[in-house]
Protein backbone atom coordinates (compact mmCIF):
# COMPACT_ATOMS: atom_id res chain seq x y z
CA UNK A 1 -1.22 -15.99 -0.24
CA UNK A 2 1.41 -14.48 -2.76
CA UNK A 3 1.70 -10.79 -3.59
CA UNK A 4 1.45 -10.22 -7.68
CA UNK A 5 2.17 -7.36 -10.03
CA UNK A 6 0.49 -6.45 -13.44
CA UNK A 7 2.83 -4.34 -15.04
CA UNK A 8 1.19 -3.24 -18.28
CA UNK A 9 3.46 -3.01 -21.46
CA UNK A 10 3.41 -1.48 -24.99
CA UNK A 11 5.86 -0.62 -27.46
CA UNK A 12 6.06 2.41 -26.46
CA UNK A 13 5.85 2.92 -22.99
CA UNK A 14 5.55 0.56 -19.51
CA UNK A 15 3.45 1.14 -16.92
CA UNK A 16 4.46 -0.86 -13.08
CA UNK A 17 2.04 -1.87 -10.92
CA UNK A 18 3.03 0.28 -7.75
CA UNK A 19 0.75 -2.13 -5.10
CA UNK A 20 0.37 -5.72 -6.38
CA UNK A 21 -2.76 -7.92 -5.42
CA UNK A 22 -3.04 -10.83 -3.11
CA UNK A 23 -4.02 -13.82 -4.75
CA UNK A 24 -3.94 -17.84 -3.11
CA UNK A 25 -1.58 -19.40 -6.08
CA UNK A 26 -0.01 -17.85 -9.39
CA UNK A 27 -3.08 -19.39 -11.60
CA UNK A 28 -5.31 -17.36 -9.55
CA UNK A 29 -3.02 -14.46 -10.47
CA UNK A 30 -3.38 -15.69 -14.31
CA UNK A 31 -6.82 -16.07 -14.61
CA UNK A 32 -7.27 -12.76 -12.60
CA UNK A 33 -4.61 -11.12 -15.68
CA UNK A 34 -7.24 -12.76 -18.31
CA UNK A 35 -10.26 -10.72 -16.60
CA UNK A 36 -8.20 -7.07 -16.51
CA UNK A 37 -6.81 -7.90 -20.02
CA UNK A 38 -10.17 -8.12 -21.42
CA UNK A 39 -11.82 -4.85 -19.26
CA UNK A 40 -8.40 -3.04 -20.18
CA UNK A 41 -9.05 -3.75 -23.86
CA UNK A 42 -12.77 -3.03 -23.89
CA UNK A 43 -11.45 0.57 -22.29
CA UNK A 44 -8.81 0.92 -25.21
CA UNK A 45 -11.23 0.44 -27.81
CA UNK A 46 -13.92 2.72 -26.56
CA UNK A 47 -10.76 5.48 -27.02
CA UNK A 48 -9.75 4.10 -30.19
CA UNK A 49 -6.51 3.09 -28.93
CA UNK A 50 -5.08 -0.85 -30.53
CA UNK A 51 -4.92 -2.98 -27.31
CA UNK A 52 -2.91 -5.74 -29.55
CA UNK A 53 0.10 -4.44 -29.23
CA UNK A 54 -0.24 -4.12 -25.35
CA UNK A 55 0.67 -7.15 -22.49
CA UNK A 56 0.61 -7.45 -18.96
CA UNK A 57 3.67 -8.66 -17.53
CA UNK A 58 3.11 -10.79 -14.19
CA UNK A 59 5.86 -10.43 -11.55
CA UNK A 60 5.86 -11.62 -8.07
CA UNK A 61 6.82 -10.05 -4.51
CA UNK A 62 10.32 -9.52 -5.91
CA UNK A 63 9.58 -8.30 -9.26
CA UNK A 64 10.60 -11.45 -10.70
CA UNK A 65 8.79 -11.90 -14.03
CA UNK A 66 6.45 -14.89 -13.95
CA UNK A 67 4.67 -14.83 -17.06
CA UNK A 68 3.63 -12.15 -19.95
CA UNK A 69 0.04 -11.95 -21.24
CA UNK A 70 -0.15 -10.49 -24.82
CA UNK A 71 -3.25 -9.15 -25.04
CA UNK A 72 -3.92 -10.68 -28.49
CA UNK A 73 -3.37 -13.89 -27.17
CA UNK A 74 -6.17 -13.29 -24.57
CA UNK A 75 -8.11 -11.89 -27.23
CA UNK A 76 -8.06 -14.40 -29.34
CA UNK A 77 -8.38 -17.18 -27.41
CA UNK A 78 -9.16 -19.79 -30.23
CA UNK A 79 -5.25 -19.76 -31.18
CA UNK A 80 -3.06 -23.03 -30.72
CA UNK A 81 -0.72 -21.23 -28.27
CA UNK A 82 -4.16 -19.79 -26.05
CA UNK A 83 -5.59 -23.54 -25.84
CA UNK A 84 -2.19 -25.38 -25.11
CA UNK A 85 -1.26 -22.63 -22.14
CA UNK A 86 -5.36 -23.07 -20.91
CA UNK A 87 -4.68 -27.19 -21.74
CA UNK A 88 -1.10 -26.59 -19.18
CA UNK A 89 -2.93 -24.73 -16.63
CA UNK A 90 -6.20 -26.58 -16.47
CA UNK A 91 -3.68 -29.91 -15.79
CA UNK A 92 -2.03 -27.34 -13.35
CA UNK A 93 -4.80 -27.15 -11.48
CA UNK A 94 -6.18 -30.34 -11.40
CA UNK A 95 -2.88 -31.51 -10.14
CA UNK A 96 -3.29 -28.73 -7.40
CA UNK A 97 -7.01 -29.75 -6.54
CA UNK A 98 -5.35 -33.70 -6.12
CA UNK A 99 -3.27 -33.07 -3.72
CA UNK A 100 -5.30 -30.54 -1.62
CA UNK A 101 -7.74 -33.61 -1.44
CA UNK A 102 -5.05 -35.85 -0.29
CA UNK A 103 -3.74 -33.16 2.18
CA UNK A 104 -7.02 -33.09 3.94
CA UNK A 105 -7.45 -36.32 4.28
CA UNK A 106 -4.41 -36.94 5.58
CA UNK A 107 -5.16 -33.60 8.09
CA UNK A 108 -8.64 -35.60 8.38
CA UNK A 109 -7.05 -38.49 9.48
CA UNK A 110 -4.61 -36.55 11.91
CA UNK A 111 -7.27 -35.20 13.79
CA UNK A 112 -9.38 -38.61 14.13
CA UNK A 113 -6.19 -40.09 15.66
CA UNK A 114 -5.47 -36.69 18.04
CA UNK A 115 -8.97 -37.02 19.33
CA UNK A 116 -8.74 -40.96 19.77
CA UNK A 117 -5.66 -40.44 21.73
CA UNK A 118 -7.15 -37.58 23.84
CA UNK A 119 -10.02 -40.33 24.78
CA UNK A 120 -8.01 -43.05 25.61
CA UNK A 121 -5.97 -40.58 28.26
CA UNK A 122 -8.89 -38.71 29.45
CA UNK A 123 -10.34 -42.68 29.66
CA UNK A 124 -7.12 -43.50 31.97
CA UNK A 125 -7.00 -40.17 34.01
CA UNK A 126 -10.71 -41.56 35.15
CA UNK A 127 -9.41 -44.87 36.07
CA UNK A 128 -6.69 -43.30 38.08
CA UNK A 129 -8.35 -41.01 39.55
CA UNK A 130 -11.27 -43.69 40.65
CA UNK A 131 -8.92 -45.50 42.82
């Protein structure tokens, strides 16, 4: 688990995420940012504030910056830049989901040959102690 910050920008003022949120990996994080930009900017517009000219700034544990999130680009999702990011992180992620698979089968694997070797010396420590 990683610790992330949302810092929210504008041009005229920053706001810094004081606690952060636990997430399992940074596209978690990302696709976590989508959901707030689009309940931050459904808030905005109901007090007739622009959320275009607002972004979230993702940072991790030690406020390192990570990625920024313009809200138009979350907005507007059907722009080039949107789809080739989504394109990026949906290869990201099935990348990620590959080698979890292959982890657990090799942890799979691991624990079929732990308990085969805990047979065969429970198996012997019979025999010896039969004679």
């Amino acid at each position: 688990m990683g610790l992330y910050f949302f810092d929210l920008v504008s041009r005229a003022e920053r706001s810094e995420d004081e606690h952060g949120c636990e997430f399992e990996s940074f596209e978690a994080a990302y696709l976590d940012a989508h959901q707030a930009v689009l309940e931050m900017s459904s808030d905005m517009l109901g007090r007739r504030e622009d959320p275009m000219s607002h972004r979230l700034e993702i940072r991790d544990r030690d406020r390192r910056l990570l990625a920024e999130l313009p809200f138009e680009e979350a907005l507007q999702p059907s722009r080039p830049a949107f789809r080739d990011r989504f394109g990026e992180l949906h290869a990201r992620l099935s990348a990620m989901h590959r080698e979890r698979m292959a982890l657990g089968a090799e942890v799979a694997a691991g624990i079929r040959q732990a308990r085969d070797t805990i047979e065969a010396i429970r198996a012997t420590l019979r025999l010896l102690e039969g004679r």
